[in-house]
C-alpha atoms as a PDB file:
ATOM      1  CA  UNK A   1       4.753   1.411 -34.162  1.00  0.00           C
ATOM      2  CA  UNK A   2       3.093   1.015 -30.778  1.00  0.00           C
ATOM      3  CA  UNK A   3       0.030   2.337 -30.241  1.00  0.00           C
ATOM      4  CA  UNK A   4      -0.647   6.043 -28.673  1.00  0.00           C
ATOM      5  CA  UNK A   5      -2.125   4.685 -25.826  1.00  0.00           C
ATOM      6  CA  UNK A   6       1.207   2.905 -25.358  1.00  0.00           C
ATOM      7  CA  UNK A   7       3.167   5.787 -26.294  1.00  0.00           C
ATOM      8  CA  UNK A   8       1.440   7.717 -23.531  1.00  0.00           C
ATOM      9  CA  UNK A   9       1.426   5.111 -21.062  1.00  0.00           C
ATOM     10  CA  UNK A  10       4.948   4.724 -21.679  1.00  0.00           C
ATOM     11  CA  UNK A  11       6.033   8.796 -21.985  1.00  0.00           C
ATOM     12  CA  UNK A  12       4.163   9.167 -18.400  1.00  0.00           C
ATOM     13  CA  UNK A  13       6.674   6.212 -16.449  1.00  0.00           C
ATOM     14  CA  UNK A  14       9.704   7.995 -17.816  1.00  0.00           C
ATOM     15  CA  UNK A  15       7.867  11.412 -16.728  1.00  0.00           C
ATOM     16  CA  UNK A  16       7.694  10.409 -13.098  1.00  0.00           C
ATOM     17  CA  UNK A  17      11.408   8.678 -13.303  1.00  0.00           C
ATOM     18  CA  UNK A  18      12.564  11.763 -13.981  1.00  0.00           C
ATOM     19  CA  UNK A  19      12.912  13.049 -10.241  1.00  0.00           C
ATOM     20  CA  UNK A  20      15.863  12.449  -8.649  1.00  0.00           C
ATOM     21  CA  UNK A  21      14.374  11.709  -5.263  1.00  0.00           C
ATOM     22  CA  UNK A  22      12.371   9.395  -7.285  1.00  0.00           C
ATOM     23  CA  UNK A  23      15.256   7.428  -8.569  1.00  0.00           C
ATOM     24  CA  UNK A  24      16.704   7.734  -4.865  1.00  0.00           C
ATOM     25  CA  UNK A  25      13.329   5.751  -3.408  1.00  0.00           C
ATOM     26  CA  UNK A  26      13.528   3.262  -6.504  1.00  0.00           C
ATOM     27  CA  UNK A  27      17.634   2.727  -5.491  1.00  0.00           C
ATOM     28  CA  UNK A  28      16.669   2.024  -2.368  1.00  0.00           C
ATOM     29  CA  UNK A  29      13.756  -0.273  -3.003  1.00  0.00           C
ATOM     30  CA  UNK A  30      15.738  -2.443  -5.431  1.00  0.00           C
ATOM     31  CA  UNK A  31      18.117  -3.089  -2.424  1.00  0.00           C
ATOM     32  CA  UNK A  32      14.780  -4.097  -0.088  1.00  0.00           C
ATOM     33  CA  UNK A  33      11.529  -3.455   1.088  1.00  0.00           C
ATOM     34  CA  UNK A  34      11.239  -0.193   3.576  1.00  0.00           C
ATOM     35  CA  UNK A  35       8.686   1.372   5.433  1.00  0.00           C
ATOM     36  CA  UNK A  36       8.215   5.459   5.100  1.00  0.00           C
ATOM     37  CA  UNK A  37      10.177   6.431   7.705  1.00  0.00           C
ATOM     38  CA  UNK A  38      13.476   3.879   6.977  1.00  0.00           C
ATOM     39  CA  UNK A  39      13.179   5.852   3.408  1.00  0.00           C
ATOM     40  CA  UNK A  40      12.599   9.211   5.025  1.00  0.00           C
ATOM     41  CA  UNK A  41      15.886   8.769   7.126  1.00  0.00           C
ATOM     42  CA  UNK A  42      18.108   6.930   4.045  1.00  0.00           C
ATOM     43  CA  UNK A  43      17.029  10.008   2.083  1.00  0.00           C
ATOM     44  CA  UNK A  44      17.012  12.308   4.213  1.00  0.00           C
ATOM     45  CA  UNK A  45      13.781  13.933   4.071  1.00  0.00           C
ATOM     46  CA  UNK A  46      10.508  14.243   6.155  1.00  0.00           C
ATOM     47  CA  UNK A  47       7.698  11.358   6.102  1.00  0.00           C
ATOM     48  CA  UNK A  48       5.401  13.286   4.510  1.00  0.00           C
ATOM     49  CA  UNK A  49       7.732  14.572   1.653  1.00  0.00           C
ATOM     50  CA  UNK A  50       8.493  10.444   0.634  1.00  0.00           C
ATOM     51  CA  UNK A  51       4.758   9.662   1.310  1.00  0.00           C
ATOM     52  CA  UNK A  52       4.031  12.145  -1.617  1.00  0.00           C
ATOM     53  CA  UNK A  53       6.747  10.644  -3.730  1.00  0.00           C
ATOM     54  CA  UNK A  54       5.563   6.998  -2.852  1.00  0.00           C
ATOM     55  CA  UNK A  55       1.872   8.047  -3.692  1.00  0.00           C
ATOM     56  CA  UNK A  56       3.711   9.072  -7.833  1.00  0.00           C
ATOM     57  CA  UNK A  57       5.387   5.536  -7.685  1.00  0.00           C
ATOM     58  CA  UNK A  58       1.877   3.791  -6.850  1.00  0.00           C
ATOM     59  CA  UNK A  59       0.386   5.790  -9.341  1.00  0.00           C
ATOM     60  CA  UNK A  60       2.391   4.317 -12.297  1.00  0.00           C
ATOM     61  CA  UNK A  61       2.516   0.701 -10.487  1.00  0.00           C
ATOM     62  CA  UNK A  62       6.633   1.444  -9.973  1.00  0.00           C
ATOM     63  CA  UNK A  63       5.874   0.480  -6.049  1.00  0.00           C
ATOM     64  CA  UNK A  64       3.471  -0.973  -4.530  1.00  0.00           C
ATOM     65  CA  UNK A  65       3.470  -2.117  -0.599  1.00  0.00           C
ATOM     66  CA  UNK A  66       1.735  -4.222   1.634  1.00  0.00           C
ATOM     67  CA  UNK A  67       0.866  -3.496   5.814  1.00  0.00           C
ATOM     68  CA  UNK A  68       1.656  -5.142   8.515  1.00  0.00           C
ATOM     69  CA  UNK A  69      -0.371  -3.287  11.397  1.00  0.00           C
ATOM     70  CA  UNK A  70      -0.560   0.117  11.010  1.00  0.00           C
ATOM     71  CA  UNK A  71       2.577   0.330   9.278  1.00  0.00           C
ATOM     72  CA  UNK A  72       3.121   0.130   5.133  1.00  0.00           C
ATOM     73  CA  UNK A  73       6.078  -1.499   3.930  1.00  0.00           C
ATOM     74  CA  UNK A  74       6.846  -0.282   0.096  1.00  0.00           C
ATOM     75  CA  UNK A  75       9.154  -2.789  -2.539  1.00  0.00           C
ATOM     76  CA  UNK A  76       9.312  -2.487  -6.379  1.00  0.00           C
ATOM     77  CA  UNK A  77       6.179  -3.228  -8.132  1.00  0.00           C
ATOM     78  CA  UNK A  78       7.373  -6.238  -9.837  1.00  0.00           C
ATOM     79  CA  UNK A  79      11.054  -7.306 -11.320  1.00  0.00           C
ATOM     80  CA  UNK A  80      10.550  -5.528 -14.646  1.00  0.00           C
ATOM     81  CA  UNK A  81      11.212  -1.685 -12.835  1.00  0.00           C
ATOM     82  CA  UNK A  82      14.211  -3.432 -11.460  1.00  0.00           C
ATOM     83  CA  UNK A  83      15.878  -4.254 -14.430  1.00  0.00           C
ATOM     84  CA  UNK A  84      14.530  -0.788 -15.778  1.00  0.00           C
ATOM     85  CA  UNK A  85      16.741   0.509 -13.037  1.00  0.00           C
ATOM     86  CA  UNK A  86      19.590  -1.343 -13.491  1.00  0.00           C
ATOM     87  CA  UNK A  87      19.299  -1.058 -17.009  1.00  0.00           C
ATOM     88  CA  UNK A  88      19.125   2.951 -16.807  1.00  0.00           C
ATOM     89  CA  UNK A  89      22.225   2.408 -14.584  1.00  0.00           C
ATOM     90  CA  UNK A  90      24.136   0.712 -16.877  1.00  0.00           C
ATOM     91  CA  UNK A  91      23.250   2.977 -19.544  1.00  0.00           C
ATOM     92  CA  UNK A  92      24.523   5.928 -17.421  1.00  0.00           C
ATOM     93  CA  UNK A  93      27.833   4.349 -16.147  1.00  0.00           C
ATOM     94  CA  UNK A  94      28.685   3.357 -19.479  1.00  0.00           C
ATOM     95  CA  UNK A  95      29.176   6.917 -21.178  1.00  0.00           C
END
């Protein structure tokens, strides 16, 4: 049995996956790297509404991004939330 630490750890990913404009930014991110406002205009929604969203992501190291002046482009944290993703996807298309 994993530890509760792990358990919590764990329990508090699948808490912020479970916002479906947070699944939107990670579908969108597993295709490439965007800035806020490429996101903002695929989703449909203002700057400051992703920017909140983006700040979640960060928080559970599901994004992370990297500047380039004064703008921020974001990607996936690392290949694992990828195949999480794709996984999840899978899962979902196959019932």
């Amino acid at each position: 049995m994993p530890a509760d630490e792990m358990v919590n750890a764990l329990a508090e990913t699948f808490r912020v996956l479970s916002d479906p404009t947070r699944i939107r930014i990670i579908a969108a991110l597993s295709q490439q790297e965007l800035c806020v406002c490429d996101l903002a205009k695929i989703l449909g929604l203002t700057g400051s509404a992703v920017s909140h969203q983006l700040r979640l992501l960060r928080g559970q190291r599901l994004t992370k991004y990297r500047r380039e002046g004064k703008i921020a482009y974001y990607s996936l944290d690392d290949e694992h939330i990828s195949n999480l993703f794709a996984e999840g996807i899978r899962h979902v298309d196959e019932q």
